[in-house]
Protein backbone atom coordinates (compact mmCIF):
# COMPACT_ATOMS: atom_id res chain seq x y z
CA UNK A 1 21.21 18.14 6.31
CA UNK A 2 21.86 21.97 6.94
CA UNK A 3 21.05 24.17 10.17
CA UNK A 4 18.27 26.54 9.98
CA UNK A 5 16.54 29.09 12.29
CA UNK A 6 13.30 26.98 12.28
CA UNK A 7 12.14 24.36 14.44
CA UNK A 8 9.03 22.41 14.87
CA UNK A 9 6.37 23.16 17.74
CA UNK A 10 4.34 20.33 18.85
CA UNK A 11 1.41 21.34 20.86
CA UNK A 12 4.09 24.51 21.84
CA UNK A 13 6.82 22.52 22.48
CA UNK A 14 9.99 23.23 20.74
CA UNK A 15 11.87 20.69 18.34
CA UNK A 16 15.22 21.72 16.30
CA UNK A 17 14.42 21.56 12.69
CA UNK A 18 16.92 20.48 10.40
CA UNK A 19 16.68 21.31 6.44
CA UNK A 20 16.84 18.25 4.42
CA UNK A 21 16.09 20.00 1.04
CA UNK A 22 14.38 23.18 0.12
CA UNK A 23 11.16 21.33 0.37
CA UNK A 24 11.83 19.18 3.20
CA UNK A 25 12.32 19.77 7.23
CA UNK A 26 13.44 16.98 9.86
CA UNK A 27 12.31 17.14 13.39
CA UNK A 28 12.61 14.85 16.47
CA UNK A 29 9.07 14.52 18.35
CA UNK A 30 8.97 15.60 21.98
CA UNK A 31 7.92 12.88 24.52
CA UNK A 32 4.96 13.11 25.58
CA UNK A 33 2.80 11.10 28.37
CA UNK A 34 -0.14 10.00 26.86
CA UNK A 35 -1.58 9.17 23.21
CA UNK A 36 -2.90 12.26 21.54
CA UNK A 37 -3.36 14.57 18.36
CA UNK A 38 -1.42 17.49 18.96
CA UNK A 39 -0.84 20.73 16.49
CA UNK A 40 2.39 21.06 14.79
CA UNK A 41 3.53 24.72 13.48
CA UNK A 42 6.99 25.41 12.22
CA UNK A 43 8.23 28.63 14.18
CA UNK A 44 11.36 30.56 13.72
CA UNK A 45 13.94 29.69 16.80
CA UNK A 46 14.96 33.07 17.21
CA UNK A 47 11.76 34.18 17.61
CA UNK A 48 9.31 31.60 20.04
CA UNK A 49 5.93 31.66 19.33
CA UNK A 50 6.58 33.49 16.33
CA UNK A 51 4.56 31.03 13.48
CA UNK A 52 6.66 30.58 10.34
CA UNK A 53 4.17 28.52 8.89
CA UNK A 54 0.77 26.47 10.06
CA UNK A 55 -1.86 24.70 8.43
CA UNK A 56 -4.58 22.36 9.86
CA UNK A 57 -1.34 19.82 10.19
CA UNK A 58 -1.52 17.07 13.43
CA UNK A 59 0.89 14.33 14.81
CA UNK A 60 -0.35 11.47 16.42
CA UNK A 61 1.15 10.15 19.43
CA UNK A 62 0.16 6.45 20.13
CA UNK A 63 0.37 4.03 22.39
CA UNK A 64 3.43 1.70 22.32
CA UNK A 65 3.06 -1.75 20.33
CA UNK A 66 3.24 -4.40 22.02
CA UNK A 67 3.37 -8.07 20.25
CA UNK A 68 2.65 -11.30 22.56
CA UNK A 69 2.21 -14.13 20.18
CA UNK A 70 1.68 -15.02 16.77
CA UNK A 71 -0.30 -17.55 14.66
CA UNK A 72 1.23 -19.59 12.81
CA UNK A 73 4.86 -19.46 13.83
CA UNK A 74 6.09 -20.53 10.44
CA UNK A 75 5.01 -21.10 7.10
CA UNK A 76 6.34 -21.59 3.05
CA UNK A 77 8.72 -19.90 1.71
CA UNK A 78 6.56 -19.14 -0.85
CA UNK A 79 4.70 -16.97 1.32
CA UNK A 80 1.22 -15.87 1.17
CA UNK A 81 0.52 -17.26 4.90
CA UNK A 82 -2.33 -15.02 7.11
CA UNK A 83 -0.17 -14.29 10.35
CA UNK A 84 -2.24 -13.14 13.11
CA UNK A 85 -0.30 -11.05 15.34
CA UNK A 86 -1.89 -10.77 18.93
CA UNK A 87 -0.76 -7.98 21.17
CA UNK A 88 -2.09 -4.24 22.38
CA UNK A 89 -2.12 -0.64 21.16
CA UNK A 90 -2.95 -1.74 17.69
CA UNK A 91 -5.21 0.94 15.63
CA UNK A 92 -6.60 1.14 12.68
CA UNK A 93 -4.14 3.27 11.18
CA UNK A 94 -3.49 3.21 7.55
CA UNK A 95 0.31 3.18 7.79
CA UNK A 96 0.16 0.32 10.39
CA UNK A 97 2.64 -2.67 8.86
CA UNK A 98 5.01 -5.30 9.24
CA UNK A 99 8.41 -5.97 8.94
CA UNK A 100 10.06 -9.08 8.23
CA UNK A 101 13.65 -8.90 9.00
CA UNK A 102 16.16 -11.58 8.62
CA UNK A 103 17.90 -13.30 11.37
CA UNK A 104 20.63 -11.05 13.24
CA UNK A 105 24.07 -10.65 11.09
CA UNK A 106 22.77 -11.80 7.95
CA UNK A 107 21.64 -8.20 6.96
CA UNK A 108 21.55 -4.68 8.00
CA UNK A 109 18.54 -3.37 10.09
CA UNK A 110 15.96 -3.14 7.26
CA UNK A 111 13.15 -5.28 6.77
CA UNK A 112 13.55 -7.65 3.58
CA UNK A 113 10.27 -7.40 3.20
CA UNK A 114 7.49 -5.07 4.52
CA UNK A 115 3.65 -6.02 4.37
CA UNK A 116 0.29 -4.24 5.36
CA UNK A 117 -1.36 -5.02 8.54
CA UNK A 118 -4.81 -5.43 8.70
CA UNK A 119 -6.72 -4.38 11.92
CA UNK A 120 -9.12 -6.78 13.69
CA UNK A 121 -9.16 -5.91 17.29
CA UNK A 122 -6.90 -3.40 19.22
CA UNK A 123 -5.43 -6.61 20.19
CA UNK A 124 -4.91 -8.21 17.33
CA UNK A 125 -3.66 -6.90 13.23
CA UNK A 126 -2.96 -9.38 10.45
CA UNK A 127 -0.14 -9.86 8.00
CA UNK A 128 0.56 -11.90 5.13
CA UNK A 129 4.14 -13.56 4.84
CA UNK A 130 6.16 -12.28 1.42
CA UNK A 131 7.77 -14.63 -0.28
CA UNK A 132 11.19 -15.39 1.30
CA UNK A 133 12.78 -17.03 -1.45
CA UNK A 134 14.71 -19.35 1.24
CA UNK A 135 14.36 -21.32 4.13
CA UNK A 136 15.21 -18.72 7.57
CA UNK A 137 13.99 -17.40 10.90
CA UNK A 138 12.43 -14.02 10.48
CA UNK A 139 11.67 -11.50 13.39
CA UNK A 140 8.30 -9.79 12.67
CA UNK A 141 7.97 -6.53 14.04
CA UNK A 142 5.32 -4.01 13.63
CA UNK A 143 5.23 -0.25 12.77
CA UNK A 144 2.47 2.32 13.26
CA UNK A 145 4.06 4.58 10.82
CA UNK A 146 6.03 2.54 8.46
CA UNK A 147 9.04 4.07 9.72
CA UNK A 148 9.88 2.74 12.83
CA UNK A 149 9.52 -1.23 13.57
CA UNK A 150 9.49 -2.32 17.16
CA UNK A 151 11.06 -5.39 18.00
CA UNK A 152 9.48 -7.55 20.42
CA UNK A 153 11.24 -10.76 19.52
CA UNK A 154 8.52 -12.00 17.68
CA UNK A 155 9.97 -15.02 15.25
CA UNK A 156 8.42 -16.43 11.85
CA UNK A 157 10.11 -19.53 10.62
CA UNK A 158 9.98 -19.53 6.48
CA UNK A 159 10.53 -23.36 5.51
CA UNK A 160 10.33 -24.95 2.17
CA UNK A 161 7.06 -26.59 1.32
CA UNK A 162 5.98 -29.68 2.42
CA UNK A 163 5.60 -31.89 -0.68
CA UNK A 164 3.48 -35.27 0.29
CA UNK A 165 4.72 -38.28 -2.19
CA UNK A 166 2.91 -41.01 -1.15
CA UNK A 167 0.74 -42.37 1.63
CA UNK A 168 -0.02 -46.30 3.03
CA UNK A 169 -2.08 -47.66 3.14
CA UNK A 170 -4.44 -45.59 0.96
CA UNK A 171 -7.51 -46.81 2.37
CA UNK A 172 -9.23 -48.00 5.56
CA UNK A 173 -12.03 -48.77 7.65
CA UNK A 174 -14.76 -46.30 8.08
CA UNK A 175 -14.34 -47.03 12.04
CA UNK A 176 -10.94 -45.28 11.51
CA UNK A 177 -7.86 -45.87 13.94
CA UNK A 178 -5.39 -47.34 11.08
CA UNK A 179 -2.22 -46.02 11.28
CA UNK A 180 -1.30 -43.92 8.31
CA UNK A 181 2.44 -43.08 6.88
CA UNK A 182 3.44 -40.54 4.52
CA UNK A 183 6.62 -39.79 2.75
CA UNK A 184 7.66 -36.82 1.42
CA UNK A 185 9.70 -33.57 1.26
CA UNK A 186 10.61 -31.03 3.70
CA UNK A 187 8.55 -32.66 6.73
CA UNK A 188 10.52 -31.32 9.02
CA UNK A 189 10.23 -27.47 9.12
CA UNK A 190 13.08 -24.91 9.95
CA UNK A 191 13.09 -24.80 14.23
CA UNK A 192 11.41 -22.07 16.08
């Protein structure tokens, strides 16, 4: 990243603009106390209010994510489960996703796998599990820009399938009641 004269105004409030590449400009956004659309114009530093460049361009601020629960806790490795987070400040944004990172110190920061989330209720997205290709505790955190995942300490156990072998008795009353065993595989799923 190089310096450059420019920053970023949002809504008239300077940002320092660093140059990533001669296509490309990096800005922090300003806080701000409510959610809103506000303008953003790049303007020369040296110069404030002077407009270097502006289109019709907007950044959204949003409300802060906010994850309570989710349903299931845990699911196959093989993935493919319907999580439904519950929460607030959800939206129907179409960046709005979630990130499955692995338990603390067995990777860096980055999800291992990232997957869309689908809006139901401002209180409520859904996300289908990847594929985790082993058994592990996953933290599920959600972003409203794909960017930035907030961590709420929201866990997804990934266990390996249950495989049913056999079952006895294999028939009983119609009245029900009779005590049923099965054997199997995996039966006991990776603790929340």
């Amino acid at each position: 990243p190089l310096d450059t004269p420019l920053d970023c105004s949002f809504a008239g409030v300077p940002s320092p603009a660093t140059l990533v590449s001669a296509t490309e400009l990096e800005c922090l956004s300003p806080p701000t106390e409510r959610a809103l659309a506000v303008a953003l114009e790049i303007t020369y530093r040296s110069q404030p209010g002077a407009t270097a460049a502006s289109g019709n361009v907007t950044y959204a601020y949003v409300d802060g994510l906010v994850i309570t629960s989710l349903t299931p806790v845990a699911g196959p490795t093989s993935g493919a489960t319907p999580i439904d987070v519950h929460g607030s400040g959800f939206s129907n944004a179409s960046a709005m996703s979630c990130g499955f990172f692995a338990e603390a110190g067995l990777a860096d920061d980055a999800p291992f796998a990232t997957t869309p989330a689908e809006f139901l209720s401002p209180s409520r997205v859904r996300c289908l599990a990847p594929a985790s290709g082993l058994a592990l505790l996953a933290t599920l955190r959600l972003s409203a820009n794909g960017v930035e995942f907030i961590d709420h300490g929201a866990h997804y156990a990934f266990h390996e399938p249950v495989v049913v072998l056999s079952v006895w008795p294999e028939l009983g009353p119609e009245a029900g009641g009779t005590p049923v065993t099965s054997d199997g595989r995996h039966l006991q799923p990776h603790a929340t």
